[in-house]
C-alpha atoms as a PDB file:
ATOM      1  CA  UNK A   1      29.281 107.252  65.787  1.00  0.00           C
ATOM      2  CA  UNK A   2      27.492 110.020  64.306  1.00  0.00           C
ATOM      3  CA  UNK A   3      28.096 113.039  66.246  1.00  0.00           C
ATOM      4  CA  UNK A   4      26.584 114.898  69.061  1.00  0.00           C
ATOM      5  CA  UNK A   5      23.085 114.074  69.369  1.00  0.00           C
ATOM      6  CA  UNK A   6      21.640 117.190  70.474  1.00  0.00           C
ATOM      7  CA  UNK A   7      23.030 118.651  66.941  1.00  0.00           C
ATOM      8  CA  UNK A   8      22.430 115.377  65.002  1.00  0.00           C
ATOM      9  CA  UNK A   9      24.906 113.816  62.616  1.00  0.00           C
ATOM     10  CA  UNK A  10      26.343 116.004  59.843  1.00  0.00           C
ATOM     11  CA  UNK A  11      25.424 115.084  56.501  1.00  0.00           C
ATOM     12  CA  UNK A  12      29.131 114.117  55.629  1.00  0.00           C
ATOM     13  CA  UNK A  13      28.818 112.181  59.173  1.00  0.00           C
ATOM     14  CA  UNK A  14      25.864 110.187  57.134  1.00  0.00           C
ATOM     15  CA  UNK A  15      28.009 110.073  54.227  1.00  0.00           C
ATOM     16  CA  UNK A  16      30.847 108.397  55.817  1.00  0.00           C
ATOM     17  CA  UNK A  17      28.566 105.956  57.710  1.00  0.00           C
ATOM     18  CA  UNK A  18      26.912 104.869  54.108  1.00  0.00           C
ATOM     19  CA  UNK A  19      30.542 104.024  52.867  1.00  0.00           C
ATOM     20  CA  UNK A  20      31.108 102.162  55.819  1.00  0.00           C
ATOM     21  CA  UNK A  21      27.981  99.952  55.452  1.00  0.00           C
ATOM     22  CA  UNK A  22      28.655  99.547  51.900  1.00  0.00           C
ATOM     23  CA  UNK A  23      32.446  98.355  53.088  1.00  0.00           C
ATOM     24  CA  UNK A  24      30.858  95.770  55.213  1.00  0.00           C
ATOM     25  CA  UNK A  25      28.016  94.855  52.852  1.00  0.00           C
ATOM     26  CA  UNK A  26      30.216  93.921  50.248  1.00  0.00           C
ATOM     27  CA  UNK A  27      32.669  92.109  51.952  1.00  0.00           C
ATOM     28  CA  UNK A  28      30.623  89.660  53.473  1.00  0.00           C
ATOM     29  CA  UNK A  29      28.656  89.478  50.109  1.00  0.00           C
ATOM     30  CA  UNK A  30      31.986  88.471  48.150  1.00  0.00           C
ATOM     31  CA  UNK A  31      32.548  86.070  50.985  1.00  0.00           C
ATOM     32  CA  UNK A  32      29.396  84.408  50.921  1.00  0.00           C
ATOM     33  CA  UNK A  33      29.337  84.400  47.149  1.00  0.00           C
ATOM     34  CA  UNK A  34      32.654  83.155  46.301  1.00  0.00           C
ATOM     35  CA  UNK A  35      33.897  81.690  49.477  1.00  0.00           C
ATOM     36  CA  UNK A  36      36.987  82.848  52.002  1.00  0.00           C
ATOM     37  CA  UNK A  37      39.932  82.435  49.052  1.00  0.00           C
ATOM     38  CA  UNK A  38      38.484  84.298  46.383  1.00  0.00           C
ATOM     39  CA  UNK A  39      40.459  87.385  46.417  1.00  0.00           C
ATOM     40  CA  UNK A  40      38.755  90.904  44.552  1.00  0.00           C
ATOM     41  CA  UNK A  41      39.755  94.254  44.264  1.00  0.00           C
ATOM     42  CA  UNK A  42      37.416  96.288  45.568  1.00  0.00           C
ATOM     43  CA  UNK A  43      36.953  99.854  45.289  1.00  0.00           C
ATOM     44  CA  UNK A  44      36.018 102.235  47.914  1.00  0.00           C
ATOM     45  CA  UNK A  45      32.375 102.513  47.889  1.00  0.00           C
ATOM     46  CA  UNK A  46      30.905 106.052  46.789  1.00  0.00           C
ATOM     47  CA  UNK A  47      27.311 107.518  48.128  1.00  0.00           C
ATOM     48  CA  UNK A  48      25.593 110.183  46.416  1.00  0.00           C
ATOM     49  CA  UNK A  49      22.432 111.333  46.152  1.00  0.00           C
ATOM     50  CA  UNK A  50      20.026 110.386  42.768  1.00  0.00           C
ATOM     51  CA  UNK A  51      17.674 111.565  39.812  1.00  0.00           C
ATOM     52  CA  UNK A  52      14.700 109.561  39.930  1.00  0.00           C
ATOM     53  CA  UNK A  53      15.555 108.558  36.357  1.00  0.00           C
ATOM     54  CA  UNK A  54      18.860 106.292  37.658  1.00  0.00           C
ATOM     55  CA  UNK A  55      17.075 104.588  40.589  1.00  0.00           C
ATOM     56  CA  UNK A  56      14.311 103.455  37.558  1.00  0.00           C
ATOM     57  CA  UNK A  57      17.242 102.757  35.530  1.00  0.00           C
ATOM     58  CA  UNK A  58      19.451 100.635  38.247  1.00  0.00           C
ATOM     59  CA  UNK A  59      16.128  99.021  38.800  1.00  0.00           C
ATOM     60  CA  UNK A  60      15.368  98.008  35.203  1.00  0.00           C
ATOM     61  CA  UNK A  61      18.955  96.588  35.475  1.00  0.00           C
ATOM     62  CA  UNK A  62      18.231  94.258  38.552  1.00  0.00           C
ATOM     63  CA  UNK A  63      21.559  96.053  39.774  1.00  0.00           C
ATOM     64  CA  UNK A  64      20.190  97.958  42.696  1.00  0.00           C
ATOM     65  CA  UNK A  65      19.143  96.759  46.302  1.00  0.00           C
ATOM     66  CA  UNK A  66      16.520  99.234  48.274  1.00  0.00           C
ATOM     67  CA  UNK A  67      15.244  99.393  51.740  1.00  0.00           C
ATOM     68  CA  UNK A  68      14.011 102.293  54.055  1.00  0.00           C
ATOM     69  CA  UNK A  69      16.388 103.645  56.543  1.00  0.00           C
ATOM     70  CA  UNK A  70      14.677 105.882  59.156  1.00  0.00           C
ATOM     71  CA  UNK A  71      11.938 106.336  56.456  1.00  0.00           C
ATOM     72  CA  UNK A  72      14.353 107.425  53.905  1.00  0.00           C
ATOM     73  CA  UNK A  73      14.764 105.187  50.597  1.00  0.00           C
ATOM     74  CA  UNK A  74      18.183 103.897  50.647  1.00  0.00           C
ATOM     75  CA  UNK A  75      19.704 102.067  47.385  1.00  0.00           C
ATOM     76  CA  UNK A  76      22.677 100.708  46.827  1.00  0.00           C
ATOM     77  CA  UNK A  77      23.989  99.307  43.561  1.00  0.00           C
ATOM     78  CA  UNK A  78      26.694  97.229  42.688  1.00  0.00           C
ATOM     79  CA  UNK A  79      28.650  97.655  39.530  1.00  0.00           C
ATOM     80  CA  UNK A  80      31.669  96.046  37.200  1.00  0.00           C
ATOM     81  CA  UNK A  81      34.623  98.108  36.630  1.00  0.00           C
END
């Protein structure tokens, strides 16, 4: 999924992989949520990379979700549009 191993995954590689989780992740989180015949709109997810000063504020907000990945932080945040 990520590329030749003996050069390791690109960093859009990563990038793509990220959107792909957060494709999955909120899918079955609207489905669990709301149930199978809720219908949403749902954007394609973005990843980026983050001042310290937005994790603290998506944090304050009780809008982001964090866990370690290979021992890198990870966050993902759900908004409104």
């Amino acid at each position: 999924i990520l590329g030749d191993p003996e050069d390791g995954p690109s960093e859009e590689d990563c990038r793509d992989v990220f959107r792909e989780m957060g494709n999955v992740l909120a899918g079955n989180f609207v489905t669990e949520a709301f149930g199978e015949s809720k219908v949403f709109d749902l954007l394609n997810p973005s990843v980026s990379e983050v001042r310290i000063a937005d994790v603290e504020r998506l944090s304050s907000d009780n809008t982001l979700c964090s866990f370690l990945a290979d021992e890198h932080p990870v966050g993902i945040a759900y908004t409104e549009s």
